[in-house]
N, C-alpha and C. Protein backbone atom coordinates (compact mmCIF):
# COMPACT_ATOMS: atom_id res chain seq x y z
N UNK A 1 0.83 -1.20 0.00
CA UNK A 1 0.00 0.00 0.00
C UNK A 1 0.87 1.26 0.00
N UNK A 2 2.00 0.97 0.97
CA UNK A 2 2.85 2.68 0.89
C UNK A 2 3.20 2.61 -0.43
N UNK A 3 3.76 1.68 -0.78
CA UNK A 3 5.04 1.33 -2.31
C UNK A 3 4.10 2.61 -3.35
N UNK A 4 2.49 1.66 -3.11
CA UNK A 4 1.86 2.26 -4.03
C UNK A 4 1.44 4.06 -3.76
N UNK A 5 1.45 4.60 -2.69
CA UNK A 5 1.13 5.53 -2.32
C UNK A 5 2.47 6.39 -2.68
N UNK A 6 3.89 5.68 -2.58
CA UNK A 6 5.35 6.74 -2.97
C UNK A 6 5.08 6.54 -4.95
N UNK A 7 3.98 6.10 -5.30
CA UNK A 7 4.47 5.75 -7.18
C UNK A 7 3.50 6.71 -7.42
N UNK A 8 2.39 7.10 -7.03
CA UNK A 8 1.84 7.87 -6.69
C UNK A 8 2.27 9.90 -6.94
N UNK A 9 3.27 9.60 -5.85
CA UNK A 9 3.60 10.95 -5.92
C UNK A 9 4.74 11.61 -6.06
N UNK A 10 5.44 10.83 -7.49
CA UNK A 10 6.86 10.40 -8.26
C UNK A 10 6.08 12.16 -9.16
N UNK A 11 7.16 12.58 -9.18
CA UNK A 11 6.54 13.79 -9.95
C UNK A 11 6.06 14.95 -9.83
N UNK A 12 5.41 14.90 -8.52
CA UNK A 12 4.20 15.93 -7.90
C UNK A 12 5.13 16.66 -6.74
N UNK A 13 5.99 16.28 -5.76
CA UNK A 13 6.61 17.19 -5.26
C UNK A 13 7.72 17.02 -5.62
N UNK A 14 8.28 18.68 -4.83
CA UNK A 14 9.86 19.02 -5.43
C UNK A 14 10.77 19.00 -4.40
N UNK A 15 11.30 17.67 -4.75
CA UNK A 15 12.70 17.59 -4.19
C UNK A 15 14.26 17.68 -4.14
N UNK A 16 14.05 18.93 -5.20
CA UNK A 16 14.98 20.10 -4.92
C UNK A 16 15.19 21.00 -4.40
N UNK A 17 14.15 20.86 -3.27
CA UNK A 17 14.56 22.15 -2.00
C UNK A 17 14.86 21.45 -0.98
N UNK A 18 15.12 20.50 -1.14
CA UNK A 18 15.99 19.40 -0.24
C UNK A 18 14.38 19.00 1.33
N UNK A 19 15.09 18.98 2.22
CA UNK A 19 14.35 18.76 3.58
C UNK A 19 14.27 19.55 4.14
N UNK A 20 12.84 20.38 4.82
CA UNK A 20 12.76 21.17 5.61
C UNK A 20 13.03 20.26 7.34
N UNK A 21 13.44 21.14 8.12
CA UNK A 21 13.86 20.87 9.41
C UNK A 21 12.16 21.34 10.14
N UNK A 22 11.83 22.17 10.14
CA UNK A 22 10.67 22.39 10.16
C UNK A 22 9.69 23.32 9.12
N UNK A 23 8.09 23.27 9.00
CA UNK A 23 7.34 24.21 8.42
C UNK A 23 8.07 25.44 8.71
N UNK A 24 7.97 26.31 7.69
CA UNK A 24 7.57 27.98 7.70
C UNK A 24 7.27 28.17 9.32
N UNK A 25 7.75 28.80 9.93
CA UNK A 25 7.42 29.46 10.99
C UNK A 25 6.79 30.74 11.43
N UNK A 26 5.73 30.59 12.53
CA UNK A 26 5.24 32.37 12.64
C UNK A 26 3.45 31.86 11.91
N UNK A 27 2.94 33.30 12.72
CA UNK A 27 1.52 33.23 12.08
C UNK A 27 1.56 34.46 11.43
N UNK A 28 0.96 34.23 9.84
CA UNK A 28 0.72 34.86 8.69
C UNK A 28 -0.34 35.66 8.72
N UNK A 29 -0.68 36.90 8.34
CA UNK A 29 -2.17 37.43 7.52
C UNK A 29 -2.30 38.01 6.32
N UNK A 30 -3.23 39.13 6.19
CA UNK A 30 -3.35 39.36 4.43
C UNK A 30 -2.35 40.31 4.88
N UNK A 31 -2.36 41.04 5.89
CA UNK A 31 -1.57 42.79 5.92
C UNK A 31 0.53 41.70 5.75
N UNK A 32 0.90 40.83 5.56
CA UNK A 32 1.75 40.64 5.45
C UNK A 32 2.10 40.32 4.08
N UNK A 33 0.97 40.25 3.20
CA UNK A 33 0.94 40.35 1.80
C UNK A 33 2.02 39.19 0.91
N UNK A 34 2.85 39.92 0.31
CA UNK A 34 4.40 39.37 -0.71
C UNK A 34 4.92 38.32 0.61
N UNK A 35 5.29 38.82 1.58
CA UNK A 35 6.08 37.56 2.36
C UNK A 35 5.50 36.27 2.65
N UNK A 36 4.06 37.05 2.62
CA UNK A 36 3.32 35.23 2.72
C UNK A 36 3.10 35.08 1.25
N UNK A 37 2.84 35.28 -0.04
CA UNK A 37 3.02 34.96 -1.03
C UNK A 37 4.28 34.30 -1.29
N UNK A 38 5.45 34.71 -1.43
CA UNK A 38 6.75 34.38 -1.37
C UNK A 38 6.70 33.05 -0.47
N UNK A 39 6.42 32.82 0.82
CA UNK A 39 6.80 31.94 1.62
C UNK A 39 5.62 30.33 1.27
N UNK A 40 4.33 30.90 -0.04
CA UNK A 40 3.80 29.57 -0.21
C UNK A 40 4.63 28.63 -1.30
N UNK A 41 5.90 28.84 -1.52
CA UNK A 41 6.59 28.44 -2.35
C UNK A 41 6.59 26.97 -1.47
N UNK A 42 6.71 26.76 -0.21
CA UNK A 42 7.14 25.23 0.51
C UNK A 42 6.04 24.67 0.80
N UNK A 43 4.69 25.04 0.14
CA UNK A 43 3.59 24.51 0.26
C UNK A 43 4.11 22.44 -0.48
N UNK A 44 3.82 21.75 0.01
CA UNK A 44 4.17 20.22 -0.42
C UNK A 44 5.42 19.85 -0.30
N UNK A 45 6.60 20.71 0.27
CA UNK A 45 7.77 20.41 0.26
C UNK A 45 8.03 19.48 1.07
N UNK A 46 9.09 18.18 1.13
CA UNK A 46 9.57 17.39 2.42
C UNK A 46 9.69 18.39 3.37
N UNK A 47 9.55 17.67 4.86
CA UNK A 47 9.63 18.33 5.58
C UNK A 47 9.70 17.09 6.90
N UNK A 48 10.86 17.31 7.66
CA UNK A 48 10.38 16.74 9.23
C UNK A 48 9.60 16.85 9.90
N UNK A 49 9.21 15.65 10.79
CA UNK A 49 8.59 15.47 12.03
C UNK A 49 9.16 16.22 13.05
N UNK A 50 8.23 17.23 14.12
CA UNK A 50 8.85 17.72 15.52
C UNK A 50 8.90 16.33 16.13
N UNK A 51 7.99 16.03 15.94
CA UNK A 51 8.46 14.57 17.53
C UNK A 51 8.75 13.49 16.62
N UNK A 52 9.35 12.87 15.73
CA UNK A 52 10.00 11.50 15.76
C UNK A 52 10.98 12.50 13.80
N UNK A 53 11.80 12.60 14.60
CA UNK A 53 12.72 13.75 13.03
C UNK A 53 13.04 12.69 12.22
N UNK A 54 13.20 11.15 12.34
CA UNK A 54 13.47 10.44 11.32
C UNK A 54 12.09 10.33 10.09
N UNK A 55 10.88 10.68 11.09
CA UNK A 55 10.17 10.61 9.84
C UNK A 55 9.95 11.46 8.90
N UNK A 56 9.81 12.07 7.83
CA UNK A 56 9.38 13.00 6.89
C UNK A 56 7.94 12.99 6.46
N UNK A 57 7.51 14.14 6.03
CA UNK A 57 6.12 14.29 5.86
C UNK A 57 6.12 16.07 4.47
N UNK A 58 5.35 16.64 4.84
CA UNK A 58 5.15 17.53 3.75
C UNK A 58 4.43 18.87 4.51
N UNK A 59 5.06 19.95 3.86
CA UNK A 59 4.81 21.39 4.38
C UNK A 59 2.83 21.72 3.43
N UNK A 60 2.38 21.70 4.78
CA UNK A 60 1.07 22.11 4.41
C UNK A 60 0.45 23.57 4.65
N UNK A 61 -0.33 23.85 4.44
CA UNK A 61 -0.90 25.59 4.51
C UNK A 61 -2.16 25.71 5.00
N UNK A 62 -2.45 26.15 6.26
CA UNK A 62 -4.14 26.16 6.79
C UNK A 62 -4.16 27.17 7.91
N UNK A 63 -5.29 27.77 7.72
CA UNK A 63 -6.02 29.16 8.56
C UNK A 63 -6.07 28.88 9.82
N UNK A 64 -5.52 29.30 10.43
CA UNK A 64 -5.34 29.43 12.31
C UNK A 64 -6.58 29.91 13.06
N UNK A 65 -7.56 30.85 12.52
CA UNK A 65 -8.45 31.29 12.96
C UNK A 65 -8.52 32.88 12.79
N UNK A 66 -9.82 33.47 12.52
CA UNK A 66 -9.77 35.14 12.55
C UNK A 66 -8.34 35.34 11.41
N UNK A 67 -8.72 34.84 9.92
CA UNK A 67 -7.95 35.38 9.63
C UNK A 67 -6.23 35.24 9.55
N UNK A 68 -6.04 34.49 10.17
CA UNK A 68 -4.28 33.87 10.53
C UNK A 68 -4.16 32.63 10.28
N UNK A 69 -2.96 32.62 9.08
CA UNK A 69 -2.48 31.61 8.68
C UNK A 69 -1.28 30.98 9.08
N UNK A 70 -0.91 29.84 9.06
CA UNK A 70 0.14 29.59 9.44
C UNK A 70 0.69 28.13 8.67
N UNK A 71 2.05 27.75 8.69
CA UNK A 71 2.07 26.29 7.96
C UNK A 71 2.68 25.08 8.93
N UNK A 72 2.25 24.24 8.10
CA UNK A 72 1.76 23.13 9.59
C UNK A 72 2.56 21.14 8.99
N UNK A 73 3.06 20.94 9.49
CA UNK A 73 3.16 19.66 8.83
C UNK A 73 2.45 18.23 8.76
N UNK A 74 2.47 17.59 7.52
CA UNK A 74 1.36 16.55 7.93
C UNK A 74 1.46 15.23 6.80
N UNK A 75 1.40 14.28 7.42
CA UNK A 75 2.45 13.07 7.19
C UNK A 75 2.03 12.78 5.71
N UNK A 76 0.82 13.02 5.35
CA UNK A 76 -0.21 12.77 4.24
C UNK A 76 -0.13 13.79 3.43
N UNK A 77 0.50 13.55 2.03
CA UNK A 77 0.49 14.48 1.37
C UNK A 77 -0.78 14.74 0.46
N UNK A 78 -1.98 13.74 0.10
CA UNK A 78 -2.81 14.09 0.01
C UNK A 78 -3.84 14.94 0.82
N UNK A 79 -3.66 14.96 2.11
CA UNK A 79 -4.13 15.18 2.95
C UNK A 79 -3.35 17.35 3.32
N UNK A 80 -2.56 16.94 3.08
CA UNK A 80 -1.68 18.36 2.74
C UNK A 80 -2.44 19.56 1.68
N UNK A 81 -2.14 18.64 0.73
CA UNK A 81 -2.46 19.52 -0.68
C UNK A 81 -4.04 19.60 -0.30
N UNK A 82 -5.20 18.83 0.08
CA UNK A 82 -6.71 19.15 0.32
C UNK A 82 -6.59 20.87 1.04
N UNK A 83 -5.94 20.02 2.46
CA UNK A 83 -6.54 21.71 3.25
C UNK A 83 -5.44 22.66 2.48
N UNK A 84 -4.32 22.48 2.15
CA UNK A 84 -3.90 23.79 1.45
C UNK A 84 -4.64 24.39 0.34
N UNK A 85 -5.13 23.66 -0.51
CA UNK A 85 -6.09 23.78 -1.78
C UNK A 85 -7.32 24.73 -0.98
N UNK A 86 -7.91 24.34 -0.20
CA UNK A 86 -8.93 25.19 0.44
C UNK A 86 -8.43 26.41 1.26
N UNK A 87 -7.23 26.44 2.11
CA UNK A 87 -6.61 27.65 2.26
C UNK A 87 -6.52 28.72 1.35
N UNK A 88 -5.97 28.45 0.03
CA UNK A 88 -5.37 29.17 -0.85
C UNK A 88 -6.49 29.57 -1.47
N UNK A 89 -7.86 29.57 -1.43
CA UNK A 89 -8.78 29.99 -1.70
C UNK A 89 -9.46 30.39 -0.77
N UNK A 90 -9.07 30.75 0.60
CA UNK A 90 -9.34 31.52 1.32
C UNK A 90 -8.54 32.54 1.50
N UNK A 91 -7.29 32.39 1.02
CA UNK A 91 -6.49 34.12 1.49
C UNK A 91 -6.99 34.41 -0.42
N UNK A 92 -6.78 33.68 -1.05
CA UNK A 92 -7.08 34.55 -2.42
C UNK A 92 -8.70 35.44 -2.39
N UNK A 93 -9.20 34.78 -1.67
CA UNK A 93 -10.44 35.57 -1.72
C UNK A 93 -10.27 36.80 -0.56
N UNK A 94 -9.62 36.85 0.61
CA UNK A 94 -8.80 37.75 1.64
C UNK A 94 -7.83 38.33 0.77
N UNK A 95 -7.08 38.40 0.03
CA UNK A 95 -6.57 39.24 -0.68
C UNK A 95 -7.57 40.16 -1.60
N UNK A 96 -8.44 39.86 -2.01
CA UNK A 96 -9.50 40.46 -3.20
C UNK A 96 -10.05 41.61 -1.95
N UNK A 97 -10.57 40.57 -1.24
CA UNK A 97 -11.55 41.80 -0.14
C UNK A 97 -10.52 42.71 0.54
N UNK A 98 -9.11 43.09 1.09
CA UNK A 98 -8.83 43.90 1.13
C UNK A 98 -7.99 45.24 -0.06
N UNK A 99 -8.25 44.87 -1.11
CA UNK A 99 -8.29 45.37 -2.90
C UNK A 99 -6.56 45.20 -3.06
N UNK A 100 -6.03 43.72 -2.67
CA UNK A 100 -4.84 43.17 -2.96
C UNK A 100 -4.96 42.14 -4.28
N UNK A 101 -5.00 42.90 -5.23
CA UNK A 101 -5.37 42.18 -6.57
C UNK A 101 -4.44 41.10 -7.03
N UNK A 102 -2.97 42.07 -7.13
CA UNK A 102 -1.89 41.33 -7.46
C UNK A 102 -1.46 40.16 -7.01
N UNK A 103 -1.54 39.83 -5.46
CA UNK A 103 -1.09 39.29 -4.74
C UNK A 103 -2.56 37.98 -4.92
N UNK A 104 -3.98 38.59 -4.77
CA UNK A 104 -4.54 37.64 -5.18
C UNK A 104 -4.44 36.32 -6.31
N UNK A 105 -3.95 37.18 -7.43
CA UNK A 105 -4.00 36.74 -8.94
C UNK A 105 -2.64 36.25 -8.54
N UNK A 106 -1.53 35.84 -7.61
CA UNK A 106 -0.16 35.00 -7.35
C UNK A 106 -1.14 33.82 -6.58
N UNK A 107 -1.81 34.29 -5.86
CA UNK A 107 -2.20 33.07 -5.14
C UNK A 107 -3.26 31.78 -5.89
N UNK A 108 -3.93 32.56 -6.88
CA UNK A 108 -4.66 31.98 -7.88
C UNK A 108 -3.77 30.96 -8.44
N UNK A 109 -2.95 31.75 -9.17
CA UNK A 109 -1.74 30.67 -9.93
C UNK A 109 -1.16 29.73 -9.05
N UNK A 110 -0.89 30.06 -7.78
CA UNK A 110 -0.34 28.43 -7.09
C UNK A 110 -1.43 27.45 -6.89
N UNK A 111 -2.33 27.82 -6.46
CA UNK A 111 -3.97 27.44 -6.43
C UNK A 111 -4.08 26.49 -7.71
N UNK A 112 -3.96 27.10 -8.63
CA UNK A 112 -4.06 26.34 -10.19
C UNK A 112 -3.16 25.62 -10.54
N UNK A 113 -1.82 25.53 -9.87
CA UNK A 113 -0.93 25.13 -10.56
C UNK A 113 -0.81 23.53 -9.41
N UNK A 114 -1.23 23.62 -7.69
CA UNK A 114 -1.57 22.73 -6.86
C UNK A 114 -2.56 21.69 -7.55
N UNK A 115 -3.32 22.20 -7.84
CA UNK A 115 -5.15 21.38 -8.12
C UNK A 115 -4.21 20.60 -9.23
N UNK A 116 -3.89 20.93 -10.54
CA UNK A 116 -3.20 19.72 -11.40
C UNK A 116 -2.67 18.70 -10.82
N UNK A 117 -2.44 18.54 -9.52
CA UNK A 117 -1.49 17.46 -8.92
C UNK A 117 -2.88 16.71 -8.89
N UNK A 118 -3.77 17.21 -8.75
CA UNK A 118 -5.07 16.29 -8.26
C UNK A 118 -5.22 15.32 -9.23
N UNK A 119 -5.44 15.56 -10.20
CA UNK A 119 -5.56 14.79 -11.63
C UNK A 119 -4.56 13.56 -11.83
């Protein structure tokens, strides 16, 4: 079942940013704009476990509450890319409502460019 779950996802992440030690750190909002744009680049990236570091897992993206985002790790990379997929259409729509167009229309494109993994 794993064998089949690593043939799976031959392709879909990039493991040329080597291993994160941990997620992105810090809680995010819209007023931080470009840096949290910039920083969804490690959205699916490897990434360690805090409590057992031999295992690896994948940098995920999900709303903290009121507005605050933050990134979170989680062993399931399907399970990753879901709530990030629904994140990223929550700050893109939080970018629109505070008239952050640009930054919306960046988040769109990772948004669009994530969902193909689905397929």
């Amino acid at each position: 079942d794993k064998f089949f779950s690593i043939l799976e996802l031959f392709g879909k992440i990039d493991t040329e940013k080597g291993i994160l030690d941990n997620p992105p750190s810090g809680v995010f909002t819209i007023e931080d704009g470009q840096n949290l744009v910039d920083n969804l680049t490690w959205i699916l990236c490897l990434c360690k476990s805090k409590k057992e570091r031999k295992r690896l897992g994948f940098v995920a993206f999900e709303e903290s509450g009121n507005g605050n985002y933050r990134f979170t790790f989680n062993q399931d990379c399907f399970d990753a890319l879901d709530s990030s997929l629904y994140t990223l259409l929550q700050l893109a729509d939080g970018f629109e409502d505070a008239g952050k167009e640009q930054l919306a229309k960046q988040t769109g494109k990772l948004y669009g460019k994530l969902l193909k993994l689905v397929e």
